[in-house]
C-alpha atoms as a PDB file:
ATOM      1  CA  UNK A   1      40.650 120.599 139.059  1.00  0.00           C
ATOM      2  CA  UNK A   2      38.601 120.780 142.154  1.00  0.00           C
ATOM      3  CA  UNK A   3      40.471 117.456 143.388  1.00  0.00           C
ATOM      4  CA  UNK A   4      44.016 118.510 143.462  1.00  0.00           C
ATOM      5  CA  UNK A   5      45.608 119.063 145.640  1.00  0.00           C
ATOM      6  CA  UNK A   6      47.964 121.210 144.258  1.00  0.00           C
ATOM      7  CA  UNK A   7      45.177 123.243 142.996  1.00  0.00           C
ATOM      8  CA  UNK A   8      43.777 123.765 145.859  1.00  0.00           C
ATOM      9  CA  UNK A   9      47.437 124.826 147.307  1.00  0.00           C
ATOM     10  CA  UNK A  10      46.991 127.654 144.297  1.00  0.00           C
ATOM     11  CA  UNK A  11      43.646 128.571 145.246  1.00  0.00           C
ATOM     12  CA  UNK A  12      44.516 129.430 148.727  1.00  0.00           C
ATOM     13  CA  UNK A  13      42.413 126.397 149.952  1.00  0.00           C
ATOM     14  CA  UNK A  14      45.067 124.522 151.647  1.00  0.00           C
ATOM     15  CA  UNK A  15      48.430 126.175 153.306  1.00  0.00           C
ATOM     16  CA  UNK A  16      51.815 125.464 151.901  1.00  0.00           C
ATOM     17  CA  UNK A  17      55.105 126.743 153.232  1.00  0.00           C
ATOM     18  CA  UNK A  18      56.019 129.330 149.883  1.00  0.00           C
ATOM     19  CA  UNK A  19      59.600 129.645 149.255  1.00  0.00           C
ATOM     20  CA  UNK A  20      58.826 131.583 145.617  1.00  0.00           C
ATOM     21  CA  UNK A  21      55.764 132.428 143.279  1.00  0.00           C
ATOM     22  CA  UNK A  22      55.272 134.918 140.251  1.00  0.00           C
ATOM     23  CA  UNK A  23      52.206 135.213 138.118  1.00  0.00           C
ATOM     24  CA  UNK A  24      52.356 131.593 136.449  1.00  0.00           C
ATOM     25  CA  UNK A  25      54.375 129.440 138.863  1.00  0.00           C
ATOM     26  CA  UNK A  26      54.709 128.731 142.651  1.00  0.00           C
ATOM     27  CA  UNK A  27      57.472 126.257 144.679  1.00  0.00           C
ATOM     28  CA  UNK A  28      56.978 125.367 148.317  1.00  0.00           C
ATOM     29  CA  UNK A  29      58.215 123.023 150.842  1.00  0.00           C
ATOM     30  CA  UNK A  30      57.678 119.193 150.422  1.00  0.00           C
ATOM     31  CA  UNK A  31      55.899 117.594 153.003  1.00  0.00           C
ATOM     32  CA  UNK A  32      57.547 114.351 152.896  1.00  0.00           C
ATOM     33  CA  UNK A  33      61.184 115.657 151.875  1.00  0.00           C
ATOM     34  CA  UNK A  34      63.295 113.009 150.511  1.00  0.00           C
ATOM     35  CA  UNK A  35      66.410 115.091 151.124  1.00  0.00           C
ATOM     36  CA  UNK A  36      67.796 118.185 153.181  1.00  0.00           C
ATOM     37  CA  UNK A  37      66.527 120.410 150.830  1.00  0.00           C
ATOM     38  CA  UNK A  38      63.175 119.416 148.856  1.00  0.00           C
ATOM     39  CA  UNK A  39      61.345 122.371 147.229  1.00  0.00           C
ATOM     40  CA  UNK A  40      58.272 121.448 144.417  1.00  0.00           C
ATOM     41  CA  UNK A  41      57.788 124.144 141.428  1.00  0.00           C
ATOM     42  CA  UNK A  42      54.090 123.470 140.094  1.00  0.00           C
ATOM     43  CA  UNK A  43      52.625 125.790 137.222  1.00  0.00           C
ATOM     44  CA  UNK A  44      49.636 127.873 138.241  1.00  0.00           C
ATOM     45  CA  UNK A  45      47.289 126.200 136.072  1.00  0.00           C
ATOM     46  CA  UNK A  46      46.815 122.443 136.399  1.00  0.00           C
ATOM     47  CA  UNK A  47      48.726 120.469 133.228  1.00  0.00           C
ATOM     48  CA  UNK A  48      48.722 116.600 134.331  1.00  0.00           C
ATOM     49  CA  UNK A  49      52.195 115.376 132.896  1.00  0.00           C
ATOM     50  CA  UNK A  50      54.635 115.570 130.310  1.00  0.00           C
ATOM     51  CA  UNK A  51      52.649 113.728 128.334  1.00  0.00           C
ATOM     52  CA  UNK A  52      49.879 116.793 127.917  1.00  0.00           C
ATOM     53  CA  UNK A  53      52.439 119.174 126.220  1.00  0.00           C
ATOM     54  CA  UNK A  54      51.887 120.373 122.839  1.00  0.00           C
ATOM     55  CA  UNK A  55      54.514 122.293 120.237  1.00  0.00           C
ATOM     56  CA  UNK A  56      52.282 125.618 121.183  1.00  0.00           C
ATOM     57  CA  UNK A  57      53.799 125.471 125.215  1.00  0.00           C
ATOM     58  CA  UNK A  58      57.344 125.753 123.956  1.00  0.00           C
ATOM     59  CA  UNK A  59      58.118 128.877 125.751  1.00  0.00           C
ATOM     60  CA  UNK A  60      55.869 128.308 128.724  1.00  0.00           C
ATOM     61  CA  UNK A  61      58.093 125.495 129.200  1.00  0.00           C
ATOM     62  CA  UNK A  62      61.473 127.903 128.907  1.00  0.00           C
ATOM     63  CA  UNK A  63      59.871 130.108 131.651  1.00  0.00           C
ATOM     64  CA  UNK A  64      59.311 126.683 133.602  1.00  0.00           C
ATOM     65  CA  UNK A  65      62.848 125.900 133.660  1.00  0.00           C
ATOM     66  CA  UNK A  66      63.499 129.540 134.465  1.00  0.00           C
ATOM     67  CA  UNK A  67      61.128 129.410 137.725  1.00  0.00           C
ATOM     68  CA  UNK A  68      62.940 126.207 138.695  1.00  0.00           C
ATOM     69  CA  UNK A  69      66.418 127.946 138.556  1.00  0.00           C
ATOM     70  CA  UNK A  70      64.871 131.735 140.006  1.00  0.00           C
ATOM     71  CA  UNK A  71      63.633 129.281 143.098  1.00  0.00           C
ATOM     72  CA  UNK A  72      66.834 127.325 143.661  1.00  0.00           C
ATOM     73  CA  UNK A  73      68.234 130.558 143.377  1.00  0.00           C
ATOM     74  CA  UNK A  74      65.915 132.341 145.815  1.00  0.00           C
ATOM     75  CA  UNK A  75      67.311 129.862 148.496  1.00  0.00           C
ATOM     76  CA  UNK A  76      70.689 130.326 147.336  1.00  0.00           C
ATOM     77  CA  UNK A  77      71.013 126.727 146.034  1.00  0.00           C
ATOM     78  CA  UNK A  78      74.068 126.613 143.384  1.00  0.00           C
ATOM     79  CA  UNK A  79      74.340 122.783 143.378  1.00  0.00           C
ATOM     80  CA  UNK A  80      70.814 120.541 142.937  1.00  0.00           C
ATOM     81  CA  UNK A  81      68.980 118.019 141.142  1.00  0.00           C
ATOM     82  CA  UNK A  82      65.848 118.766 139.288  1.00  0.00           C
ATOM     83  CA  UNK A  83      63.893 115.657 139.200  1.00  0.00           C
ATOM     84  CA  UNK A  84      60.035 115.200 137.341  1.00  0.00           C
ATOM     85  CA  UNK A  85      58.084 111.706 137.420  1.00  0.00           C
ATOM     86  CA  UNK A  86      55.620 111.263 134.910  1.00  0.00           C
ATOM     87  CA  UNK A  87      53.277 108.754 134.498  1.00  0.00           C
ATOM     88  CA  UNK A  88      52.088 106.335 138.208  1.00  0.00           C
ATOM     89  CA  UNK A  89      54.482 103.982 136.971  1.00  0.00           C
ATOM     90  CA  UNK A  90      57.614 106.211 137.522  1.00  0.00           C
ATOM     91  CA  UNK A  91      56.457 107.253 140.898  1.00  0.00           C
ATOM     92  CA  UNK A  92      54.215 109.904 139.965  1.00  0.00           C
ATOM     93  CA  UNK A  93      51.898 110.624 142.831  1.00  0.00           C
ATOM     94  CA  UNK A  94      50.010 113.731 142.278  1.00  0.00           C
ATOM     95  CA  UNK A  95      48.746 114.550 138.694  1.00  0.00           C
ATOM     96  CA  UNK A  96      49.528 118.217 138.876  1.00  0.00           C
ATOM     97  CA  UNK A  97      53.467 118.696 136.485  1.00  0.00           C
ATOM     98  CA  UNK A  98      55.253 119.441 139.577  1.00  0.00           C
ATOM     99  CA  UNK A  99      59.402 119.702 139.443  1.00  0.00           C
ATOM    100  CA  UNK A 100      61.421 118.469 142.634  1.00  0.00           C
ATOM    101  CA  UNK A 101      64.415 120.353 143.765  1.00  0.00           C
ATOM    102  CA  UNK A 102      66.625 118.595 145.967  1.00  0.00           C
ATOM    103  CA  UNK A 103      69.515 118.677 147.834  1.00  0.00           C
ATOM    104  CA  UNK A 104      71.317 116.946 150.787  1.00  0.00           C
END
């Protein structure tokens, strides 16, 4: 989606502070961290929400949760919460499924 910005964070268009990527995944820095520790884990591909999944991305959503762990991990981060808004009216901001990683 040409308007997201998370998108355009894949696409090389705007500059991000990487902490871990493979082929379908990527987590960075937070701009506006809410705690000590505040990484974001966005898929590659833009998927809105939750609320787009289907019973075909069952194990696109297993690797998910494995790219969450693999970047905790890759900042040696044993103890964290794993946090996901979806929908504006529980604080979703940016329509791009993004998971929050955070510790104080």
């Amino acid at each position: 989606m040409s308007d997201c910005i998370f998108c355009k964070i894949v696409g090389g268009l705007l500059p991000s502070k990487t902490v871990w990527s493979n082929e379908k995944f990527i987590a960075f820095w937070d701009i506006h961290p809410k705690a000590k520790v505040h990484i974001l884990v966005i898929p590659k591909h833009h998927i809105p929400s939750f609320n787009d999944f289907t019973n075909d991305d069952q194990v696109w959503l297993g690797e998910y949760m494995i790219a969450i762990k693999s970047a905790a991990e890759s900042l040696g981060l044993t103890h964290y919460q794993v946090r996901f808004h979806n929908g504006a009216a529980s604080g979703q901001e940016i329509f791009h499924l993004h998971a929050h990683i955070l510790q104080n």
